[in-house]
PDB file of N, CA and C in Angstrom:
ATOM      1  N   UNK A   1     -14.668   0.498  -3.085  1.00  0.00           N
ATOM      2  CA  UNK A   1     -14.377   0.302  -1.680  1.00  0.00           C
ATOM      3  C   UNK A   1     -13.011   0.923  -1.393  1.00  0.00           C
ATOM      4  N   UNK A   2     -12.658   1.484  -0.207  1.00  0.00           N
ATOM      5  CA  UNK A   2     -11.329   1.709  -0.342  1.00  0.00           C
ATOM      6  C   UNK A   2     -11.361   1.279   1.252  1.00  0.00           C
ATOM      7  N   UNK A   3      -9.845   1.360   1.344  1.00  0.00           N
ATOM      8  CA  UNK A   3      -8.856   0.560   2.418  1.00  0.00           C
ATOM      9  C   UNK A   3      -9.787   0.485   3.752  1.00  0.00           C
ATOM     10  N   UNK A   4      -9.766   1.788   3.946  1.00  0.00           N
ATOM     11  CA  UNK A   4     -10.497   2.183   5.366  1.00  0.00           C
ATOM     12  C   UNK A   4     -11.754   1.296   5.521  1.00  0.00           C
ATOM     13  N   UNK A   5     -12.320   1.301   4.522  1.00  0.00           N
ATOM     14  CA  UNK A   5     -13.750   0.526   4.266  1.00  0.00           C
ATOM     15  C   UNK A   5     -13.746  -0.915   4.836  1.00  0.00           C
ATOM     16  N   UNK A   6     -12.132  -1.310   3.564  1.00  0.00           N
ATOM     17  CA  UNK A   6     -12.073  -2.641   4.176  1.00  0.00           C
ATOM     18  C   UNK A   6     -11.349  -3.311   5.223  1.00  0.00           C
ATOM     19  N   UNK A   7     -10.724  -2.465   6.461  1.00  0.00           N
ATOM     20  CA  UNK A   7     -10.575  -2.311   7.228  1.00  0.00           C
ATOM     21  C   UNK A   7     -11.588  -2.696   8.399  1.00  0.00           C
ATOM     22  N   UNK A   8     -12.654  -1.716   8.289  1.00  0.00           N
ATOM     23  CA  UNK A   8     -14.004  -1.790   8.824  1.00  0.00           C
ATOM     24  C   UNK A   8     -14.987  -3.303   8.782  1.00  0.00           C
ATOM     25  N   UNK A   9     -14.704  -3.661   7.313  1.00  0.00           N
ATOM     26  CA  UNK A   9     -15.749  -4.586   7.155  1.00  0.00           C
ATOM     27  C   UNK A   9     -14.749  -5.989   8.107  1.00  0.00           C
ATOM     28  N   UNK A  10     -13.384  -5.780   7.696  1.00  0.00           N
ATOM     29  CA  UNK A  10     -12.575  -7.223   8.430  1.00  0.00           C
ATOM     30  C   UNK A  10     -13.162  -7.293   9.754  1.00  0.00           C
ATOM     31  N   UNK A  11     -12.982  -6.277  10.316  1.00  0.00           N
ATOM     32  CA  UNK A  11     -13.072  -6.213  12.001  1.00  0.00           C
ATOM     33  C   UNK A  11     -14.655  -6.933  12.384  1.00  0.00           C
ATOM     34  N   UNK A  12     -15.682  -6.013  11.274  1.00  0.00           N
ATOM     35  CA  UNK A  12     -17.366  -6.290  11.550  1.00  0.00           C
ATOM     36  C   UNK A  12     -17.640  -7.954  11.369  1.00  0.00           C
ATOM     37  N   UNK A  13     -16.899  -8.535  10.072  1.00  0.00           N
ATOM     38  CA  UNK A  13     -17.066  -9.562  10.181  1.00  0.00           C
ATOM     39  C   UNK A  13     -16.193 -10.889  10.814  1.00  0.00           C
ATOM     40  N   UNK A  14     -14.964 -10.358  11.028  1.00  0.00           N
ATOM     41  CA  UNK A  14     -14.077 -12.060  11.553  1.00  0.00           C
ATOM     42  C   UNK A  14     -13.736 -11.140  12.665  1.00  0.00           C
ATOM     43  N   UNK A  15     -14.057 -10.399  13.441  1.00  0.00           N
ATOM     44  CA  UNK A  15     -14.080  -9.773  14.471  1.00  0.00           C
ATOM     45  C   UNK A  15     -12.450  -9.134  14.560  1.00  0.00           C
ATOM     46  N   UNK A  16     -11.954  -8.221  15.605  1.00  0.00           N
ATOM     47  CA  UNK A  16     -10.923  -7.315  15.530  1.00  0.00           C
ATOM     48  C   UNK A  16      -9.688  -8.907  15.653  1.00  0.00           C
ATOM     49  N   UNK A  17      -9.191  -9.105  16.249  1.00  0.00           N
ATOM     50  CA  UNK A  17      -8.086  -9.815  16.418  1.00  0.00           C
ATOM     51  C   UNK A  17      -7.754 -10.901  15.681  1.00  0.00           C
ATOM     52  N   UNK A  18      -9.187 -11.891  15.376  1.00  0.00           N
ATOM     53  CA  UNK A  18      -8.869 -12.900  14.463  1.00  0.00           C
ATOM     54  C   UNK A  18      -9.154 -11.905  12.750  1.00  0.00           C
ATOM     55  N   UNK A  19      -9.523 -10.796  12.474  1.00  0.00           N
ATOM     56  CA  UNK A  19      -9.407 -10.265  11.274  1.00  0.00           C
ATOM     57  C   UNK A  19      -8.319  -9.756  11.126  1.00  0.00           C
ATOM     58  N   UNK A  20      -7.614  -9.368  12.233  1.00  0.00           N
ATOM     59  CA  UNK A  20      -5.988  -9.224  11.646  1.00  0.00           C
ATOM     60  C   UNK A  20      -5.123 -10.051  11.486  1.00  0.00           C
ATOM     61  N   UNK A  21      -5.563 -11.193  12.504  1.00  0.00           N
ATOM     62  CA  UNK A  21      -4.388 -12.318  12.129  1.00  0.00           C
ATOM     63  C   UNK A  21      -4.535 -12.873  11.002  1.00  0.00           C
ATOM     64  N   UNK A  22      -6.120 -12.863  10.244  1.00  0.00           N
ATOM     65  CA  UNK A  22      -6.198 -13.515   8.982  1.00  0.00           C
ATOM     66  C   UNK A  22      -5.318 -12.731   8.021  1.00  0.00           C
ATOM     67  N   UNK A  23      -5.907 -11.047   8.063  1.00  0.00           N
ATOM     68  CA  UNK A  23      -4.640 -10.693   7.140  1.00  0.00           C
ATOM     69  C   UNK A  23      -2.833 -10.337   7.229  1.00  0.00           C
ATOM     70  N   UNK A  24      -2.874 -10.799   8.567  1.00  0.00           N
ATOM     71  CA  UNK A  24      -1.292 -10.940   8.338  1.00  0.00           C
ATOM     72  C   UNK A  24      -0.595 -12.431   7.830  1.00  0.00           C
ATOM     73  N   UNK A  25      -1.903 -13.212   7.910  1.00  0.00           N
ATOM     74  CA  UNK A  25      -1.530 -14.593   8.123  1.00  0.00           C
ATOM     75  C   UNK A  25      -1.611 -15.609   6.840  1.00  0.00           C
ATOM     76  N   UNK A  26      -2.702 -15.461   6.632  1.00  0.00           N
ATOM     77  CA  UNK A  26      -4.066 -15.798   5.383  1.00  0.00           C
ATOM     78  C   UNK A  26      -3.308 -15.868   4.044  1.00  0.00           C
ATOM     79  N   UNK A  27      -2.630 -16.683   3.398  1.00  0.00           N
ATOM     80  CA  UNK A  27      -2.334 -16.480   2.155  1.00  0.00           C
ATOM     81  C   UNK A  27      -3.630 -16.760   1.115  1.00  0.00           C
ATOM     82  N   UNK A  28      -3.552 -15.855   0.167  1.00  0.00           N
ATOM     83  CA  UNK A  28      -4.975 -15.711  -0.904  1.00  0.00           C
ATOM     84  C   UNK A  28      -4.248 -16.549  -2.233  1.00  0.00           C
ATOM     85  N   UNK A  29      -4.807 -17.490  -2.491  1.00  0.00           N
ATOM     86  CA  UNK A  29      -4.622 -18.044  -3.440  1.00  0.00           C
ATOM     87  C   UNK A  29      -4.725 -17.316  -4.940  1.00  0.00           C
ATOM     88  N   UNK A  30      -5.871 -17.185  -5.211  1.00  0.00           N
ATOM     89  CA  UNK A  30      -6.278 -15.971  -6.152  1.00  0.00           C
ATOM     90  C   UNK A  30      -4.967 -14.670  -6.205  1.00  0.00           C
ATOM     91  N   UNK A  31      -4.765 -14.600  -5.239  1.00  0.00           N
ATOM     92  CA  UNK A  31      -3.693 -13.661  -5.576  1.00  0.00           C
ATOM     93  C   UNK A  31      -2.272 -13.659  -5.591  1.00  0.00           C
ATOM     94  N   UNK A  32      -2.260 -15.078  -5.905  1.00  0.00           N
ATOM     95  CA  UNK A  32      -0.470 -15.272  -5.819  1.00  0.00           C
ATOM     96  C   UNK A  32      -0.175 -15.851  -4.620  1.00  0.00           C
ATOM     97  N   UNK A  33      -0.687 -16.327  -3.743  1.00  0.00           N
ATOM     98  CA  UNK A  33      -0.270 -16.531  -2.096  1.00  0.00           C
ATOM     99  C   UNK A  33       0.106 -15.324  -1.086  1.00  0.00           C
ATOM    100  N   UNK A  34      -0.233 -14.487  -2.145  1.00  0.00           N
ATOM    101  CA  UNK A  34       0.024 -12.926  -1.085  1.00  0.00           C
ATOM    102  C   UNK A  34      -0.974 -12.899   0.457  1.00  0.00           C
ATOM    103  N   UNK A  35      -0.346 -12.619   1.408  1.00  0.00           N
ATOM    104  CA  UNK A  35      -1.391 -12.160   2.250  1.00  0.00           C
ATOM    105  C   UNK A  35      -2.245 -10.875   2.262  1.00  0.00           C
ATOM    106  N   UNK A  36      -3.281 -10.838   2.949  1.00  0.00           N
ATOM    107  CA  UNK A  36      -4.072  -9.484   2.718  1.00  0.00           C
ATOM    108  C   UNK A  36      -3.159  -7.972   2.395  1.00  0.00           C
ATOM    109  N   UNK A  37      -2.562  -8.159   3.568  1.00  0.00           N
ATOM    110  CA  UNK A  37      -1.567  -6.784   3.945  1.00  0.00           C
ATOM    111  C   UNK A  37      -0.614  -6.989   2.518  1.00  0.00           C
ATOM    112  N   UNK A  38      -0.078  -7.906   1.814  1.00  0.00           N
ATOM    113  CA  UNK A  38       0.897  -7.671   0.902  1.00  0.00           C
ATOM    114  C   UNK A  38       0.106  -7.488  -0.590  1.00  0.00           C
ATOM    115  N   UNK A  39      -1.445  -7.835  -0.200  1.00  0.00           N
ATOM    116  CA  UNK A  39      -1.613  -7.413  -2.026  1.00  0.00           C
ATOM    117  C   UNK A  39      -1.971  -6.019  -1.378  1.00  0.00           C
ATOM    118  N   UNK A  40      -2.756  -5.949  -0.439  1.00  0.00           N
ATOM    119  CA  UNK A  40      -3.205  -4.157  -0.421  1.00  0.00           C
ATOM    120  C   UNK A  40      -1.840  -3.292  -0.377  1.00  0.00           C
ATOM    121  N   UNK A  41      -0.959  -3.761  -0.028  1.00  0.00           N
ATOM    122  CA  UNK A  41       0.355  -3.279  -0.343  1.00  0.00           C
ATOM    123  C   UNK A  41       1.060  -3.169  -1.161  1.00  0.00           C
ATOM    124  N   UNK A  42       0.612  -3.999  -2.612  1.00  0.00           N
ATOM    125  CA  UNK A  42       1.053  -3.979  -3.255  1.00  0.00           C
ATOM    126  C   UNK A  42       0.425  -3.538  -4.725  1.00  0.00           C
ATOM    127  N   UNK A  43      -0.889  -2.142  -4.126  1.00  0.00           N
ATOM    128  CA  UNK A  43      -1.781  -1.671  -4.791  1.00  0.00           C
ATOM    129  C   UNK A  43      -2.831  -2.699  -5.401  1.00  0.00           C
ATOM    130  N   UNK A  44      -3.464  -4.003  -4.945  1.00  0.00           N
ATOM    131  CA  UNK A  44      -4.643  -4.604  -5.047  1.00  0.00           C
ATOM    132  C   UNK A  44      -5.651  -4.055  -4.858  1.00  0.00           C
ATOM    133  N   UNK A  45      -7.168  -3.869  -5.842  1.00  0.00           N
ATOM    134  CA  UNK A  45      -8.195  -3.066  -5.630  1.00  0.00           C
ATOM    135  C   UNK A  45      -8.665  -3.830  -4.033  1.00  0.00           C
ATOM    136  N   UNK A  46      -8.955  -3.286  -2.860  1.00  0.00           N
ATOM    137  CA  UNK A  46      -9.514  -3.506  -1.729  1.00  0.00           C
ATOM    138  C   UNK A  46     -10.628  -4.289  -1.709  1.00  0.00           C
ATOM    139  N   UNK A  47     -11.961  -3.909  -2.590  1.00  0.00           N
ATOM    140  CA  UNK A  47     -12.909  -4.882  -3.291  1.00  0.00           C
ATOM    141  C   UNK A  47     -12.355  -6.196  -3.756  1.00  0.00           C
ATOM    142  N   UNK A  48     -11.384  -6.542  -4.567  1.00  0.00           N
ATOM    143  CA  UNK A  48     -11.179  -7.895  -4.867  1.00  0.00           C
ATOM    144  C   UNK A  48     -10.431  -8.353  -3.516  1.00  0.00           C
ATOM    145  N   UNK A  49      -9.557  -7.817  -2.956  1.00  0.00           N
ATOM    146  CA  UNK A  49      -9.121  -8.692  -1.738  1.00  0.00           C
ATOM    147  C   UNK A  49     -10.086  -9.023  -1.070  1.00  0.00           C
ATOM    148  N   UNK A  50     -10.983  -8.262  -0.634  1.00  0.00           N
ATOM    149  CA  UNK A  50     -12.441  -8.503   0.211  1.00  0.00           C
ATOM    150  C   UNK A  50     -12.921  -9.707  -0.588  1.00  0.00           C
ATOM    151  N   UNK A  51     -13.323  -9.510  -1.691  1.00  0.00           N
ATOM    152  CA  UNK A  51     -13.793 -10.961  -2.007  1.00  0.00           C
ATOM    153  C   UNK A  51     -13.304 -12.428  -2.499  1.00  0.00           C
ATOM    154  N   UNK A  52     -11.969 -11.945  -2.318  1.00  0.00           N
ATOM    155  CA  UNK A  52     -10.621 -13.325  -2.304  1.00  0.00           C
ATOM    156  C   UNK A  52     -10.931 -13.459  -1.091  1.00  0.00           C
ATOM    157  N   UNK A  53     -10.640 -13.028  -0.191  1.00  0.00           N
ATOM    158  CA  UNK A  53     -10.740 -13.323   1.452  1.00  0.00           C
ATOM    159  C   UNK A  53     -12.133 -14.293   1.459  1.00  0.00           C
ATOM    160  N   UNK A  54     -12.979 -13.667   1.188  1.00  0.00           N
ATOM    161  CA  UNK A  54     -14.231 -14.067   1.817  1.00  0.00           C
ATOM    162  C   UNK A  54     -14.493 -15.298   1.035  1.00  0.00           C
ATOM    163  N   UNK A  55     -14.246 -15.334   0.171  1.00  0.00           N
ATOM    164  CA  UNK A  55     -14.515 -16.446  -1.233  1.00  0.00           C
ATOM    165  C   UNK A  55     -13.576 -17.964  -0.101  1.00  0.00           C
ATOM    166  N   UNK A  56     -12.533 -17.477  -0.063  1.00  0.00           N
ATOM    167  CA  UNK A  56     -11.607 -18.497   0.650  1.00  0.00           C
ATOM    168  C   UNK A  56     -11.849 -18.572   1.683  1.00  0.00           C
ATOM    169  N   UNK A  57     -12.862 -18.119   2.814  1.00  0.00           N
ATOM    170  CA  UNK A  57     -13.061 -18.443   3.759  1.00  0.00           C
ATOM    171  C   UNK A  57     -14.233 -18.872   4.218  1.00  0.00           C
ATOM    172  N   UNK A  58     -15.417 -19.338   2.699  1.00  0.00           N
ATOM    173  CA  UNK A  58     -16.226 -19.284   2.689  1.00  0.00           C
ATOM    174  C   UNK A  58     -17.420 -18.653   3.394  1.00  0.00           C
ATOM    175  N   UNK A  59     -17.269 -17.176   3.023  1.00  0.00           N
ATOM    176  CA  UNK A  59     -17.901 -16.218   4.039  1.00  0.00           C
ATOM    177  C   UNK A  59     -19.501 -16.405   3.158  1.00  0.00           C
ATOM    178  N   UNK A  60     -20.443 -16.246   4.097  1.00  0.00           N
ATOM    179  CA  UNK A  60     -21.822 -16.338   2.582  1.00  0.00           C
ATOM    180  C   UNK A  60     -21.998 -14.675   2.749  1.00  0.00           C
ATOM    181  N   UNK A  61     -22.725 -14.392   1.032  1.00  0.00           N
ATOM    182  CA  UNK A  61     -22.856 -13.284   0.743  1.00  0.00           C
ATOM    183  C   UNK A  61     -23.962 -12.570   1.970  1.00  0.00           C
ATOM    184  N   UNK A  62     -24.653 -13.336   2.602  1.00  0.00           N
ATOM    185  CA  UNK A  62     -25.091 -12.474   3.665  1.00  0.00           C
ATOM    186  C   UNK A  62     -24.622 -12.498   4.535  1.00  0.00           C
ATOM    187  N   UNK A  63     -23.610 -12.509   4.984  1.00  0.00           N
ATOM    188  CA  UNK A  63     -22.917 -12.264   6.189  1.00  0.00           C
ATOM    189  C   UNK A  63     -21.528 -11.355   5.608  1.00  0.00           C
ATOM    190  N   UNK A  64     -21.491 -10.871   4.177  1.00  0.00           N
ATOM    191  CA  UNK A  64     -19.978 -10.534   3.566  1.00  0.00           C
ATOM    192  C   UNK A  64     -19.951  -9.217   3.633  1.00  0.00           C
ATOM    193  N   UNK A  65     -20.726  -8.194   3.729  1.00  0.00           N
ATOM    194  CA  UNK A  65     -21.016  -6.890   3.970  1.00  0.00           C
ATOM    195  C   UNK A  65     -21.115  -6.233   5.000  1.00  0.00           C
ATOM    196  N   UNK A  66     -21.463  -7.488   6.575  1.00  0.00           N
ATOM    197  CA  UNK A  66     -21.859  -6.634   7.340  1.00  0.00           C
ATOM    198  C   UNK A  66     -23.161  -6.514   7.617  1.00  0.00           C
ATOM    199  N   UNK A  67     -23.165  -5.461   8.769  1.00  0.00           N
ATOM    200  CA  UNK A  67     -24.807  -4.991   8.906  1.00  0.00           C
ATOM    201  C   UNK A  67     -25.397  -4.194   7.639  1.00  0.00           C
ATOM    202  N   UNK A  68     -24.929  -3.690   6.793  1.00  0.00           N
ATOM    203  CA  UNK A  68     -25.327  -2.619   5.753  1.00  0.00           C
ATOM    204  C   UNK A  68     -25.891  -4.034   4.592  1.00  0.00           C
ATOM    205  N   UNK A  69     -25.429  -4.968   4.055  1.00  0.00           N
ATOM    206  CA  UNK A  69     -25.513  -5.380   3.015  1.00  0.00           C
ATOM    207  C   UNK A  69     -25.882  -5.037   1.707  1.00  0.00           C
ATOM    208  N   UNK A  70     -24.917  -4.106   1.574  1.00  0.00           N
ATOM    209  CA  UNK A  70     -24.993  -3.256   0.634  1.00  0.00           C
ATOM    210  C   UNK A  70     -23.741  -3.647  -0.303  1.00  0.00           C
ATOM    211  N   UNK A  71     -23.588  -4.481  -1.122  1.00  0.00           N
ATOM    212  CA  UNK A  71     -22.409  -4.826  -2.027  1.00  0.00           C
ATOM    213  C   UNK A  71     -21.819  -4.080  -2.461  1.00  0.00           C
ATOM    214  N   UNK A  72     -20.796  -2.965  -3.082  1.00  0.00           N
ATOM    215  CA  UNK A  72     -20.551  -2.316  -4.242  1.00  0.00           C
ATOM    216  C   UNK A  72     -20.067  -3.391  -5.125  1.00  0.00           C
ATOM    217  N   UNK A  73     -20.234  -2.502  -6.382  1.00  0.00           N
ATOM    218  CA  UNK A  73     -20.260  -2.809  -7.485  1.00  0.00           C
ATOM    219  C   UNK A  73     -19.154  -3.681  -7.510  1.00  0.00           C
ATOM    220  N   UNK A  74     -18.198  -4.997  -8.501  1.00  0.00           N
ATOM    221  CA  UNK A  74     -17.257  -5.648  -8.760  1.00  0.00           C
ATOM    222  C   UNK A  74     -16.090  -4.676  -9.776  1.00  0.00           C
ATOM    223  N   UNK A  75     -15.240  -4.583  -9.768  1.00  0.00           N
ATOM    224  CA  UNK A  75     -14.592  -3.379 -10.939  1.00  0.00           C
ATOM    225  C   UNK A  75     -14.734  -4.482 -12.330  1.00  0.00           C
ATOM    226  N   UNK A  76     -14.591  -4.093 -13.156  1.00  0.00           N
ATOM    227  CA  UNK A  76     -14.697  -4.740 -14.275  1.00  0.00           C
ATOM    228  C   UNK A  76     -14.048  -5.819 -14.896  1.00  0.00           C
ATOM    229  N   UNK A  77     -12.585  -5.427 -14.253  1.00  0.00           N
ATOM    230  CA  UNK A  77     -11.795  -6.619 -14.718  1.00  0.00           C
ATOM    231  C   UNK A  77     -11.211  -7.923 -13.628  1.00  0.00           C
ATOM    232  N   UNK A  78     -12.280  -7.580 -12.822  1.00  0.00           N
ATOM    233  CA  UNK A  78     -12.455  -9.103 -11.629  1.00  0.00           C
ATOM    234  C   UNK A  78     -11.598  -9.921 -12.029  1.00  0.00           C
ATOM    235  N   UNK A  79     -10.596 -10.500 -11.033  1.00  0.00           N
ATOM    236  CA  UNK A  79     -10.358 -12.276 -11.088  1.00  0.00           C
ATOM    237  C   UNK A  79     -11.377 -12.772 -12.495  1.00  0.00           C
TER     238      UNK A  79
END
C-alpha cells in the first residue's frame, strides 16, 4: 500500500474531515501512541497504520478496504 493509497482509503471510509481529524488526533496504541501523521512520518509501513487504525477503531474487515475489498497482502513482519 503506499501513502496515497492510504490517504484514499481514510477519506472512503471515516469520510474526508472526520478521517483527518482521526489522523491528526487518534493516538495508535500499537504504535507507541503515535498519531497516524507521526508514524507515517516517521517511515511506518502505510499497511500497518491502516490496520492499527482500523483494528482500534473497530473497523470490520468488510467495511476496511472500501468499495474494492481487495486486502493487500500483510508485510511479513506485522505487529
Amino acid at each position: 500500500m503506499r501513502e496515497r493509497e492510504f490517504w484514499e482509503l481514510l477519506e472512503e471510509v471515516f469520510g474526508r474531515s472526520y478521517g483527518r481529524a482521526l489522523a491528526r488526533d487518534q493516538r495508535l496504541t500499537k504504535l507507541g501512541g503515535r498519531t497516524v501523521v507521526e508514524a507515517l512520518g516517521d517511515g511506518e509501513e502505510p499497511r500497518i497504520v491502516w490496520n492499527v487504525l482500523c483494528d482500534q477503531m473497530d473497523v470490520p474487515d468488510a467495511r476496511r478496504w472500501g468499495k474494492d475489498h481487495a486486502a493487500p497482502p500483510l508485510p511479513v513482519d506485522f505487529l
